[in-house]
N, C-alpha and C. Protein backbone atom coordinates (compact mmCIF):
# COMPACT_ATOMS: atom_id res chain seq x y z
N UNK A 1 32.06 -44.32 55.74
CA UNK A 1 32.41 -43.09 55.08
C UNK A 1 33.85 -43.20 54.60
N UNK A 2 34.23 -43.09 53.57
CA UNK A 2 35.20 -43.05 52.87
C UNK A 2 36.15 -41.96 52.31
N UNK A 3 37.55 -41.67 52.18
CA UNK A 3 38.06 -40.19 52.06
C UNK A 3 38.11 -40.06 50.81
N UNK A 4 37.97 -41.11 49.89
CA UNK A 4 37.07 -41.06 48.41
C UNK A 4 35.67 -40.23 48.15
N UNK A 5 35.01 -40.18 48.92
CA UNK A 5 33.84 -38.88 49.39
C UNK A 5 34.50 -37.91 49.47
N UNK A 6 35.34 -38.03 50.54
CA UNK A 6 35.45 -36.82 50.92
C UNK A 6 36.18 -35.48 49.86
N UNK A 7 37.06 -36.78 49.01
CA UNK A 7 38.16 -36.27 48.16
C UNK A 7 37.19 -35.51 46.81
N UNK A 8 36.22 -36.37 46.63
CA UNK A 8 34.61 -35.98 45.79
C UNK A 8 34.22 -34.61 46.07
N UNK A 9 33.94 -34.55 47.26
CA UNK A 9 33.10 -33.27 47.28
C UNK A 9 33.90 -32.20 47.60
N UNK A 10 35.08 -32.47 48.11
CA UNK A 10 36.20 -30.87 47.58
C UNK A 10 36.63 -30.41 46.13
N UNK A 11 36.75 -31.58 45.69
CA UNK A 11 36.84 -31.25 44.07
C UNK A 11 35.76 -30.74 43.58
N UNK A 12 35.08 -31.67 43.68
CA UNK A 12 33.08 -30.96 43.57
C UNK A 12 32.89 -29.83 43.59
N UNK A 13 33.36 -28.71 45.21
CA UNK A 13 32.91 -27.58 45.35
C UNK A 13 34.00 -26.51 45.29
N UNK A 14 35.30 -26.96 44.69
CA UNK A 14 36.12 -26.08 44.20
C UNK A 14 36.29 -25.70 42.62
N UNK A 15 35.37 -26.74 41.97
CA UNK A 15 34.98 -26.86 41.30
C UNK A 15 33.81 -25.36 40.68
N UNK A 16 33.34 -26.28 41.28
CA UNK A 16 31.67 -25.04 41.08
C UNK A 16 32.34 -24.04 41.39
N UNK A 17 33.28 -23.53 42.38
CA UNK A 17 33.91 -22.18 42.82
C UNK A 17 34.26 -21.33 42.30
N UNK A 18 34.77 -22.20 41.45
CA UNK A 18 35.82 -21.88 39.43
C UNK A 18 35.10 -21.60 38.92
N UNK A 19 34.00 -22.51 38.52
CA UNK A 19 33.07 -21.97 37.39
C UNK A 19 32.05 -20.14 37.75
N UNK A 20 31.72 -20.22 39.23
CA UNK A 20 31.43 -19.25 39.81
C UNK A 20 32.63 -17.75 39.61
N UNK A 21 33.74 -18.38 39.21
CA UNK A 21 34.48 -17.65 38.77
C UNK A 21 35.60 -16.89 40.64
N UNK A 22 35.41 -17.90 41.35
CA UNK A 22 35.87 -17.80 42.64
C UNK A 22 36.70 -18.89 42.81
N UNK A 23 38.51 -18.72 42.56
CA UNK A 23 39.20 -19.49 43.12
C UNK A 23 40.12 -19.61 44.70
N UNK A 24 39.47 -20.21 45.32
CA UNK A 24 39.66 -20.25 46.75
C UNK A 24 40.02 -22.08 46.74
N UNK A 25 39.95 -22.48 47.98
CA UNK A 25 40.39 -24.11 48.49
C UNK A 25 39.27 -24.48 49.15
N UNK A 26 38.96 -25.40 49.10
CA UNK A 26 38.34 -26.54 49.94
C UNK A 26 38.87 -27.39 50.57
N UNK A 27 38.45 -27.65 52.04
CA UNK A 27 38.92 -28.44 53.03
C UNK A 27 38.05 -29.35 53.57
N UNK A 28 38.31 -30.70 53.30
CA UNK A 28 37.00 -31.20 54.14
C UNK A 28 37.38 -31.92 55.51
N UNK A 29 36.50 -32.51 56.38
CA UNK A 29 36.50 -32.62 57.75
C UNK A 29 35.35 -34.00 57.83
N UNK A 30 35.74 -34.73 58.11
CA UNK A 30 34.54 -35.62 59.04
C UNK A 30 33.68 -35.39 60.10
N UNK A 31 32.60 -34.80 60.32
CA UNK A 31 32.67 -34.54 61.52
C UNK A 31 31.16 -34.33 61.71
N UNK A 32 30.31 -34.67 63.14
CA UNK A 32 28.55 -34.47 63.13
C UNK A 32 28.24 -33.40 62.85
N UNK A 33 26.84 -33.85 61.65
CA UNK A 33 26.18 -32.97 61.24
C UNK A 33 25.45 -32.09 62.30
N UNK A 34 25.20 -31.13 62.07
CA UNK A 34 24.57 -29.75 63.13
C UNK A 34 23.43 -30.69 63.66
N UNK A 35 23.37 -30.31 65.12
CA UNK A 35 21.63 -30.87 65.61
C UNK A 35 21.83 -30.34 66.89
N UNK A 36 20.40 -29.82 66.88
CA UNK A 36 20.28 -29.09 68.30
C UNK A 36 20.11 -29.64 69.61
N UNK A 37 20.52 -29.59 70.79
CA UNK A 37 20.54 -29.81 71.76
C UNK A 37 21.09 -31.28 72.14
N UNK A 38 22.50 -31.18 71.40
CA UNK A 38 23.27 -32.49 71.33
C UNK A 38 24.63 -32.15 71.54
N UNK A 39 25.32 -32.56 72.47
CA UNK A 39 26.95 -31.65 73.00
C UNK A 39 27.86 -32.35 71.95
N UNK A 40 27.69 -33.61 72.00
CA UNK A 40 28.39 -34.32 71.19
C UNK A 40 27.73 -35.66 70.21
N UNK A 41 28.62 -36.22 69.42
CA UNK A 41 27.65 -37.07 68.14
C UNK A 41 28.95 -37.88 67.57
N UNK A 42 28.64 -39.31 66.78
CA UNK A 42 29.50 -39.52 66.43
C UNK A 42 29.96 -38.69 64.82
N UNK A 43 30.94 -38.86 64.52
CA UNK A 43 30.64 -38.17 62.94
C UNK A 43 29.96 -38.86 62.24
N UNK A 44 29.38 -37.74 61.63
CA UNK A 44 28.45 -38.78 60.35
C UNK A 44 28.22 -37.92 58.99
N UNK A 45 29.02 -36.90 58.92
CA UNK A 45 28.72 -35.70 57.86
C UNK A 45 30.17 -35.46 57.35
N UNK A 46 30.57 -35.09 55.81
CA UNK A 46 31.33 -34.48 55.59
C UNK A 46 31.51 -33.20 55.56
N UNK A 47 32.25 -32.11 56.29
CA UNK A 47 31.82 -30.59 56.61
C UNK A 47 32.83 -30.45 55.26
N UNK A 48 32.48 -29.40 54.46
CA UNK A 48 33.32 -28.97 53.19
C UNK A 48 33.40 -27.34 53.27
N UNK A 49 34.45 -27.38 54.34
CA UNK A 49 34.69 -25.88 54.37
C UNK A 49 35.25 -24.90 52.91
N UNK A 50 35.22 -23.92 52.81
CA UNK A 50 35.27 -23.12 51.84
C UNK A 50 36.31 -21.72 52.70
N UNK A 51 38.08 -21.87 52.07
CA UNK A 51 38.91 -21.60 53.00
C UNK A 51 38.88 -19.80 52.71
N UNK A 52 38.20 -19.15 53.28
CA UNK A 52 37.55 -17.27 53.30
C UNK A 52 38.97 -16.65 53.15
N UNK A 53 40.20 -17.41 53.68
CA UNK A 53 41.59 -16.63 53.71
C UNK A 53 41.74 -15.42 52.79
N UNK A 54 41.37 -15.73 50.97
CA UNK A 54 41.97 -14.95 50.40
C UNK A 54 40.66 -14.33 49.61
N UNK A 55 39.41 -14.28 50.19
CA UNK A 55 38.73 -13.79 49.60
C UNK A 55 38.03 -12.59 50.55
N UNK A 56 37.40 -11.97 49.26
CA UNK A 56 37.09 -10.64 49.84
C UNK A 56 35.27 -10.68 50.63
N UNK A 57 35.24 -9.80 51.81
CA UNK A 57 34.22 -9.35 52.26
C UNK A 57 33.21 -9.76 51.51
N UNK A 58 32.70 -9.14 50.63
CA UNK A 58 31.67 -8.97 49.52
C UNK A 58 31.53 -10.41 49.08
N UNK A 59 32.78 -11.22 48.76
CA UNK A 59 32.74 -12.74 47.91
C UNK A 59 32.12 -13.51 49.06
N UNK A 60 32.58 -13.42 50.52
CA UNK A 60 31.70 -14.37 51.59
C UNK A 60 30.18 -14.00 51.47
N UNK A 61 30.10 -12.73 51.55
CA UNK A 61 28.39 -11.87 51.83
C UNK A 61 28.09 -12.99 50.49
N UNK A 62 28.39 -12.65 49.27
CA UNK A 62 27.71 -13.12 48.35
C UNK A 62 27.42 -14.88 48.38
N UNK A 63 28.49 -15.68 48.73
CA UNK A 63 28.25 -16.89 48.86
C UNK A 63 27.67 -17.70 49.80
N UNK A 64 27.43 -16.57 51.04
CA UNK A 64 26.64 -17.36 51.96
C UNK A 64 25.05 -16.74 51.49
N UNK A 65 25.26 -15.26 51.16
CA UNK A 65 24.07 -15.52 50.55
C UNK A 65 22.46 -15.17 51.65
N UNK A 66 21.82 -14.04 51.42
CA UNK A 66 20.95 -13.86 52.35
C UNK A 66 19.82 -14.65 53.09
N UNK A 67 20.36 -15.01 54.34
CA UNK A 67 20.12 -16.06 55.44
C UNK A 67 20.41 -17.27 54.71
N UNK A 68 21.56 -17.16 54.21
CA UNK A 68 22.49 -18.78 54.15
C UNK A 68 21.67 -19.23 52.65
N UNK A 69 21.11 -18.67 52.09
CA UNK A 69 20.01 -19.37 50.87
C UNK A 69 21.42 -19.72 49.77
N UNK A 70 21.92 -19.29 49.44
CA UNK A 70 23.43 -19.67 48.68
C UNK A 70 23.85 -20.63 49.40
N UNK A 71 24.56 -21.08 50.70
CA UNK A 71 25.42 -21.66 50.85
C UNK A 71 24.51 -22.94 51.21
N UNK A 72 22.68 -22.19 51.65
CA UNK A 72 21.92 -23.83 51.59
C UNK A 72 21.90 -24.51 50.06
N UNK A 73 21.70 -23.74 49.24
CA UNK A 73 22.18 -24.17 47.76
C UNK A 73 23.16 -25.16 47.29
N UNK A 74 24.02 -24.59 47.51
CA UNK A 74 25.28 -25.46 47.20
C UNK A 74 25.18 -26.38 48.16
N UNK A 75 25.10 -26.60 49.60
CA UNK A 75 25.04 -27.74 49.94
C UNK A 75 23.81 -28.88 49.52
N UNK A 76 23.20 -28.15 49.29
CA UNK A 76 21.54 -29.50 48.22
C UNK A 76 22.39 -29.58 46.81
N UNK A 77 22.77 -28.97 46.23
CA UNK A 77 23.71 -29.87 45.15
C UNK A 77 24.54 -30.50 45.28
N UNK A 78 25.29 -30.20 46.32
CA UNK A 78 26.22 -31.14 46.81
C UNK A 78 25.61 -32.48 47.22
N UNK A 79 24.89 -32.47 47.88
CA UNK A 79 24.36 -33.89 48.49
C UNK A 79 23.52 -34.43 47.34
N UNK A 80 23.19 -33.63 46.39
CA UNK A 80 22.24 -34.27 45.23
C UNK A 80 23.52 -34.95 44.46
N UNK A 81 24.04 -34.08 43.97
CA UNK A 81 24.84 -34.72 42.81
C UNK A 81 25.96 -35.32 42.91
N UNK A 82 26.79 -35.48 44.33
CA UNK A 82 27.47 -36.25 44.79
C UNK A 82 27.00 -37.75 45.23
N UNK A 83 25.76 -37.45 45.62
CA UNK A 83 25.27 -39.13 45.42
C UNK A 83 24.05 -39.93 44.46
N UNK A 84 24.52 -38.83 43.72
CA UNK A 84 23.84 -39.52 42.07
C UNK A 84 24.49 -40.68 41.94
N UNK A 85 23.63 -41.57 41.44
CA UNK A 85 24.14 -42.97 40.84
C UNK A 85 24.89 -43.90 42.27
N UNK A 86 25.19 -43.57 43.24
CA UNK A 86 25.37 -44.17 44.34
C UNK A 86 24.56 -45.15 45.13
N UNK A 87 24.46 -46.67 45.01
CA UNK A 87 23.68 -47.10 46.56
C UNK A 87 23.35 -46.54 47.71
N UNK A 88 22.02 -46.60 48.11
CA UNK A 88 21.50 -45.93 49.07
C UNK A 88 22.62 -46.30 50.39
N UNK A 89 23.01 -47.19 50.26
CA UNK A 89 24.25 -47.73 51.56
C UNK A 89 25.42 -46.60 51.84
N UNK A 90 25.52 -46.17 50.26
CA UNK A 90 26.83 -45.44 50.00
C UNK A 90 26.21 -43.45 50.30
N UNK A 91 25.59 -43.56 50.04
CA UNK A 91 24.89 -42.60 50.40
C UNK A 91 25.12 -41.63 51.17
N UNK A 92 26.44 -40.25 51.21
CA UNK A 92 27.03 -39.42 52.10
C UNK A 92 26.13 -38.14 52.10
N UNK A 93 26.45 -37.48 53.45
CA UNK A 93 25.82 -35.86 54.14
C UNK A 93 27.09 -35.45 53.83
N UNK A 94 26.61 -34.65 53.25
CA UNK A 94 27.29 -32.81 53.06
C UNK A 94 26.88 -31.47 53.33
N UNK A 95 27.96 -31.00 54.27
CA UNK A 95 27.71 -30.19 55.32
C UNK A 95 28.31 -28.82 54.31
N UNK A 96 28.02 -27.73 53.78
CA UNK A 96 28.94 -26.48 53.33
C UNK A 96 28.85 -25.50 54.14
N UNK A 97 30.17 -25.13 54.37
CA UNK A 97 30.58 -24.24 56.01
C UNK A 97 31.96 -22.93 55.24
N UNK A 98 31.07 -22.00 55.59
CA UNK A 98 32.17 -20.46 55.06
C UNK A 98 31.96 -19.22 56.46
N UNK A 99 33.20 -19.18 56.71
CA UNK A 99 33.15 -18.23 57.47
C UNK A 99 32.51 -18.53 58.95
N UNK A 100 32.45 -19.64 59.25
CA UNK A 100 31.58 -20.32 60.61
C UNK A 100 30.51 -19.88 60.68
N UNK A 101 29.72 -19.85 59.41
CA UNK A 101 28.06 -19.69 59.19
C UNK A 101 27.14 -20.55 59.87
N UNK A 102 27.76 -21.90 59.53
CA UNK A 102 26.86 -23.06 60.37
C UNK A 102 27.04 -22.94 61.25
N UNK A 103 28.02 -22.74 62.13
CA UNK A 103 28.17 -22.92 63.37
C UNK A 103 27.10 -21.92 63.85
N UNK A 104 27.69 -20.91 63.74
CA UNK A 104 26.57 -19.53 64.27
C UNK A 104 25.15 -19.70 64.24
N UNK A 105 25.26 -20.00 63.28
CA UNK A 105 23.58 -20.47 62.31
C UNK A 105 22.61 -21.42 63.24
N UNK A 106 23.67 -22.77 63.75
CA UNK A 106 22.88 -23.61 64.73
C UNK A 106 22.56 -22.88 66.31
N UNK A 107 23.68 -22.25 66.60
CA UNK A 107 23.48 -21.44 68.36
C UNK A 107 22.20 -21.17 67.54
N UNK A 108 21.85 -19.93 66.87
CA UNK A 108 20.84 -19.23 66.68
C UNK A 108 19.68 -20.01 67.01
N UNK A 109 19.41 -21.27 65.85
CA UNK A 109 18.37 -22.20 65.74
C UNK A 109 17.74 -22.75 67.20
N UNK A 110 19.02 -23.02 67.83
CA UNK A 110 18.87 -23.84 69.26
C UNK A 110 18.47 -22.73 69.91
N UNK A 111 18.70 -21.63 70.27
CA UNK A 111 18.39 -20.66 71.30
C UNK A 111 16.60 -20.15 70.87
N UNK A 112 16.28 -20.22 69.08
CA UNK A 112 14.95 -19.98 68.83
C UNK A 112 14.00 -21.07 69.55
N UNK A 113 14.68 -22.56 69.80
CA UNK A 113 13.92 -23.88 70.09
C UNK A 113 13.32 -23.76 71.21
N UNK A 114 14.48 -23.40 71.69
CA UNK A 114 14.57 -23.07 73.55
C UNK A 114 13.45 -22.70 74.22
N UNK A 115 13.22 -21.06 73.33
CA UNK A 115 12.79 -19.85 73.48
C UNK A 115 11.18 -20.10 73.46
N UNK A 116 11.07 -20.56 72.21
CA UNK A 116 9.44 -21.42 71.43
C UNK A 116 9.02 -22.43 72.60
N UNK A 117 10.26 -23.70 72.96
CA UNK A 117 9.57 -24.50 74.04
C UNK A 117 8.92 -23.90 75.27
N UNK A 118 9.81 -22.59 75.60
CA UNK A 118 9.74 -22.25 77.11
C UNK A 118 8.42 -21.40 77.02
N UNK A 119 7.89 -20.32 75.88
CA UNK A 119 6.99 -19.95 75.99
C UNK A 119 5.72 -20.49 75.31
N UNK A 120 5.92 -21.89 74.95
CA UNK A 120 4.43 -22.68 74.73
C UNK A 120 4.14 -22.82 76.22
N UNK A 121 5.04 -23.29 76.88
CA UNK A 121 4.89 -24.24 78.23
C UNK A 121 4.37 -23.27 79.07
N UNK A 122 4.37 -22.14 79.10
CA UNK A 122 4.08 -20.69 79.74
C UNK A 122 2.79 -20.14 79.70
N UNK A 123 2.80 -20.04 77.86
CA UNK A 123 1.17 -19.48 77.70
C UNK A 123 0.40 -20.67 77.25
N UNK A 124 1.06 -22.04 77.11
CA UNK A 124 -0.42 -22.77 76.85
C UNK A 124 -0.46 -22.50 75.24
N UNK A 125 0.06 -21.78 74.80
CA UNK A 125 -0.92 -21.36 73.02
C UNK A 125 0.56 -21.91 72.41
N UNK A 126 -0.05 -21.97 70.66
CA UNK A 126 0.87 -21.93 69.76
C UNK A 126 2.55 -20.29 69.28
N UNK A 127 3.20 -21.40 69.24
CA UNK A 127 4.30 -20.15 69.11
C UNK A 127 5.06 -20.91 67.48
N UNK A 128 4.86 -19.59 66.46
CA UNK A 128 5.51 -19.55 65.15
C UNK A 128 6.83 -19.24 64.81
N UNK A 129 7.51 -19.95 64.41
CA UNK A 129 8.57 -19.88 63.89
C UNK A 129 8.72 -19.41 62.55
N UNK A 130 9.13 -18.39 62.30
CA UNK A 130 9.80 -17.56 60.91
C UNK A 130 11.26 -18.21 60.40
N UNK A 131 11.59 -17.79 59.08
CA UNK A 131 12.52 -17.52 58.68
C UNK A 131 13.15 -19.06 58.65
N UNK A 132 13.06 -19.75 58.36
CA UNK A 132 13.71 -21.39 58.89
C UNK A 132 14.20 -22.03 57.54
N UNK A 133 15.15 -22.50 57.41
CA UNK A 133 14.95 -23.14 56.11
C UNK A 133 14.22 -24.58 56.03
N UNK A 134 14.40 -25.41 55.20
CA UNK A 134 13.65 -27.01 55.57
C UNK A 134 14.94 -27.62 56.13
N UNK A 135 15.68 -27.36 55.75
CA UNK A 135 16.72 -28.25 57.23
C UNK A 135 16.72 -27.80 58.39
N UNK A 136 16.78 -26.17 58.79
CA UNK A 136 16.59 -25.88 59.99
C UNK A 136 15.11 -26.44 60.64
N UNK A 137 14.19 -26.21 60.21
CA UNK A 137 13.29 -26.49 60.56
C UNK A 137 12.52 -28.11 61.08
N UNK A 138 13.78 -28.94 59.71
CA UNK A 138 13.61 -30.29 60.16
C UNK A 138 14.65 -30.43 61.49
N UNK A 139 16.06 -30.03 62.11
CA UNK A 139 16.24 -29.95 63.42
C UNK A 139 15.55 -30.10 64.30
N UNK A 140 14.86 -28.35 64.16
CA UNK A 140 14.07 -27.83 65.46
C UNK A 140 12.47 -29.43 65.08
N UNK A 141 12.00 -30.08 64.23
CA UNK A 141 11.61 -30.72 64.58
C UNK A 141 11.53 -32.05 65.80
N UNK A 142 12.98 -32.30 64.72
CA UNK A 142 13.89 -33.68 65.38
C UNK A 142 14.19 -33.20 66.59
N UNK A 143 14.48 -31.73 67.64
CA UNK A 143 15.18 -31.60 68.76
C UNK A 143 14.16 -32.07 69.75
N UNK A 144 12.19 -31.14 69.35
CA UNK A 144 11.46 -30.76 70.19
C UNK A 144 10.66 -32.00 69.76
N UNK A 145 10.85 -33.53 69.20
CA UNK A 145 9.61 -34.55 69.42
C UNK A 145 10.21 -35.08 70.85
N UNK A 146 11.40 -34.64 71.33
CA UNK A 146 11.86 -35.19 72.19
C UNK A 146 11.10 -35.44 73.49
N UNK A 147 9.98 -33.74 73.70
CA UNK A 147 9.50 -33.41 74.36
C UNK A 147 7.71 -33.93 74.22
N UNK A 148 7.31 -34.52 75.17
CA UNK A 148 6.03 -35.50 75.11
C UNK A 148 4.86 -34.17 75.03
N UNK A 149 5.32 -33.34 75.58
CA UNK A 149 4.41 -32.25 76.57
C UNK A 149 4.23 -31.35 75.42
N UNK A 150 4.85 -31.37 74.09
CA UNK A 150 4.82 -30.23 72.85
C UNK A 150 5.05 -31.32 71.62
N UNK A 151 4.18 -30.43 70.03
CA UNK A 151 4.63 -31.13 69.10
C UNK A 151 4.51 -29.85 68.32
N UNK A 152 4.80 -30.73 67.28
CA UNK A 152 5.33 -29.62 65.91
C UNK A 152 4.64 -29.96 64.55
N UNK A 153 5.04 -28.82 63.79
CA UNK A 153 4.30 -29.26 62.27
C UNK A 153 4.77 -27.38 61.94
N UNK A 154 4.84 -27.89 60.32
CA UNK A 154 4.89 -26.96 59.50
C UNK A 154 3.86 -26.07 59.22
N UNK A 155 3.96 -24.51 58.60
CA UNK A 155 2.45 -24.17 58.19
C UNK A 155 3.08 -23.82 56.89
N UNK A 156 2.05 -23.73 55.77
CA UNK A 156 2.38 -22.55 54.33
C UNK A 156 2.72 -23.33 53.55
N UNK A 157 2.93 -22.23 52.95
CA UNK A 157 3.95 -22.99 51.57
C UNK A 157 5.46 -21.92 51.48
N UNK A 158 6.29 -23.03 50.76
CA UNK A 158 7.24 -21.80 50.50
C UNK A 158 7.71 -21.04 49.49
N UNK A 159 7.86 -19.94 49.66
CA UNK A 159 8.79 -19.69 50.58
C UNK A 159 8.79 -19.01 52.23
N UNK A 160 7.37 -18.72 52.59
CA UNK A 160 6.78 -18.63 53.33
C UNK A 160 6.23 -19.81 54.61
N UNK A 161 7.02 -20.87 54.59
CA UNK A 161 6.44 -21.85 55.34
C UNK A 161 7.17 -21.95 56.84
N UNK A 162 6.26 -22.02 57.93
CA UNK A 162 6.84 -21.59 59.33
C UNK A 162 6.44 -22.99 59.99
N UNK A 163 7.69 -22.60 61.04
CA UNK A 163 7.37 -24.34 62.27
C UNK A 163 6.48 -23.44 62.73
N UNK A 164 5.14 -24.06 63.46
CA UNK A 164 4.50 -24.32 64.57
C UNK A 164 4.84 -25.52 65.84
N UNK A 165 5.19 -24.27 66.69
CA UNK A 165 5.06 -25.19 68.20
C UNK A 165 4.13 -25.49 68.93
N UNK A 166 3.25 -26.05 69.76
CA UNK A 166 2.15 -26.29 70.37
C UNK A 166 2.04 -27.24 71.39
N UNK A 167 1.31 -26.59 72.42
CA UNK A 167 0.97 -27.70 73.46
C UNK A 167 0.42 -29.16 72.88
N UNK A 168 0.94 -30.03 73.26
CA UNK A 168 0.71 -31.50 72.14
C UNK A 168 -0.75 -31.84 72.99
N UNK A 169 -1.51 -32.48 72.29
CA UNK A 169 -2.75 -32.72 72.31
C UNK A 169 -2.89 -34.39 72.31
N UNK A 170 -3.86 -34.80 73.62
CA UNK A 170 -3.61 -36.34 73.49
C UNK A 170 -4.65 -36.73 72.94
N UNK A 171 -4.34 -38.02 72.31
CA UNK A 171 -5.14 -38.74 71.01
C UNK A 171 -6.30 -39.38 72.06
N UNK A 172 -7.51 -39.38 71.85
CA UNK A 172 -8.94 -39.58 72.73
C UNK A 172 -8.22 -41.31 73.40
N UNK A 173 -8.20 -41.88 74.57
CA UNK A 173 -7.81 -43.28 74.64
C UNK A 173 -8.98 -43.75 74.24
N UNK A 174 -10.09 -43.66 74.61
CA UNK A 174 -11.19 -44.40 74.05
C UNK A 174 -12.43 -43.79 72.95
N UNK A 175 -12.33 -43.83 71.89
CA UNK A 175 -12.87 -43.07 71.34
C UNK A 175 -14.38 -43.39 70.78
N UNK A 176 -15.22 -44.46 71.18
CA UNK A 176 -16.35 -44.64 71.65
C UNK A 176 -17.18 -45.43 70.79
N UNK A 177 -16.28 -46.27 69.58
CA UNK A 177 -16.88 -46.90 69.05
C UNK A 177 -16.41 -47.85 68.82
C-alpha cells in the first residue's frame, strides 16, 4: 500500500465534495478494514475520513445518507474508480468514514451477529436479517462461517435482500450410490 493511494483517494473525495458543492478536507489513515468479531488486524484499508468540523448538521445527515446508502456510495466509487486501470496486485480498499458512522455502524452489525447466532442455537430455526447492505452482510457472512454448527446465505433481491442464519445442515456422508 502506497501513500500515492492514499494521496489518490483524498483528492478523489474532496474532489467529488466540490463538485457536490461541499467544501470540507479529507484525511486519510491506513488502517483495518471493519470486520466483525476481530479486536485487532493488520492494516489493509485506506479509511478516507471526511473532516465534519465545519460542516453543518443537515450536510452530515445528507452525506451519510439514510442507513449509510450515500456514504456506501461514495465508498463503491471510490474503490471503483480509484482502481480503474490498476493491476489486480495494485489493487487498494477504501474505507469512507464521516462522523464515526463506520465505527458505530460495525458495533451495530456485530451485536445483530451475536444476537442471530445465539438465537439460532436456542430455537433450532432460521433467524433473518433486515436492513444489511452487501458489505455488511458479506461481514456478518465472513464472521459466522467461522461457526461449523450455523451457515448463511442471502434471500431476495434488492433492494430487499436479507442474510439468513440457520442451523447448518450436514451433507449425507454416504449418499447411496
Amino acid at each position: 500500500m502506497s501513500d500515492i493511494s492514499m494521496q489518490r483517494g483524498e483528492e478523489w473525495l474532496t474532489q467529488l465534495l466540490q463538485l457536490a458543492g461541499i467544501s470540507t478536507n479529507v484525511k486519510g489513515n491506513l488502517e483495518a478494514a471493519p470486520a466483525i468479531g476481530v479486536d485487532s488486524q493488520e492494516p489493509d484499508s485506506y479509511w478516507l475520513t471526511i473532516d465534519e468540523t465545519n460542516l453543518m448538521p443537515e450536510q452530515i445527515r445528507m452525506l451519510i445518507g439514510t442507513g449509510g446508502t450515500v456514504l456506501d456510495a461514495m465508498q463503491y466509487l471510490a474503490n471503483s474508480v480509484l482502481n480503474l486501470h490498476q493491476p489486480e496486485q495494485d489493487h487498494t480498499s477504501y474505507t469512507v468514514e464521516l462522523n464515526g458512522y463506520r465505527v458505530r455502524r460495525q458495533a451495530e452489525i456485530s451485536a445483530l451477529a451475536k444476537t442471530a447466532a445465539q438465537e439460532v442455537r436456542f430455537s433450532g430455526r432460521e433467524v433473518e436479517i433486515r436492513s444489511l447492505s452487501s458489505a455488511e452482510r458479506r461481514q456478518v457472512h465472513n464472521f459466522l462461517k467461522e461457526f461449523p454448527d450455523l451457515e448463511t446465505f442471502s434471500r431476495g433481491k434488492e433492494p430487499h435482500r436479507n442474510l439468513v442464519v440457520r442451523p447448518a445442515t450436514e451433507p449425507p456422508t454416504d449418499p447411496g450410490y
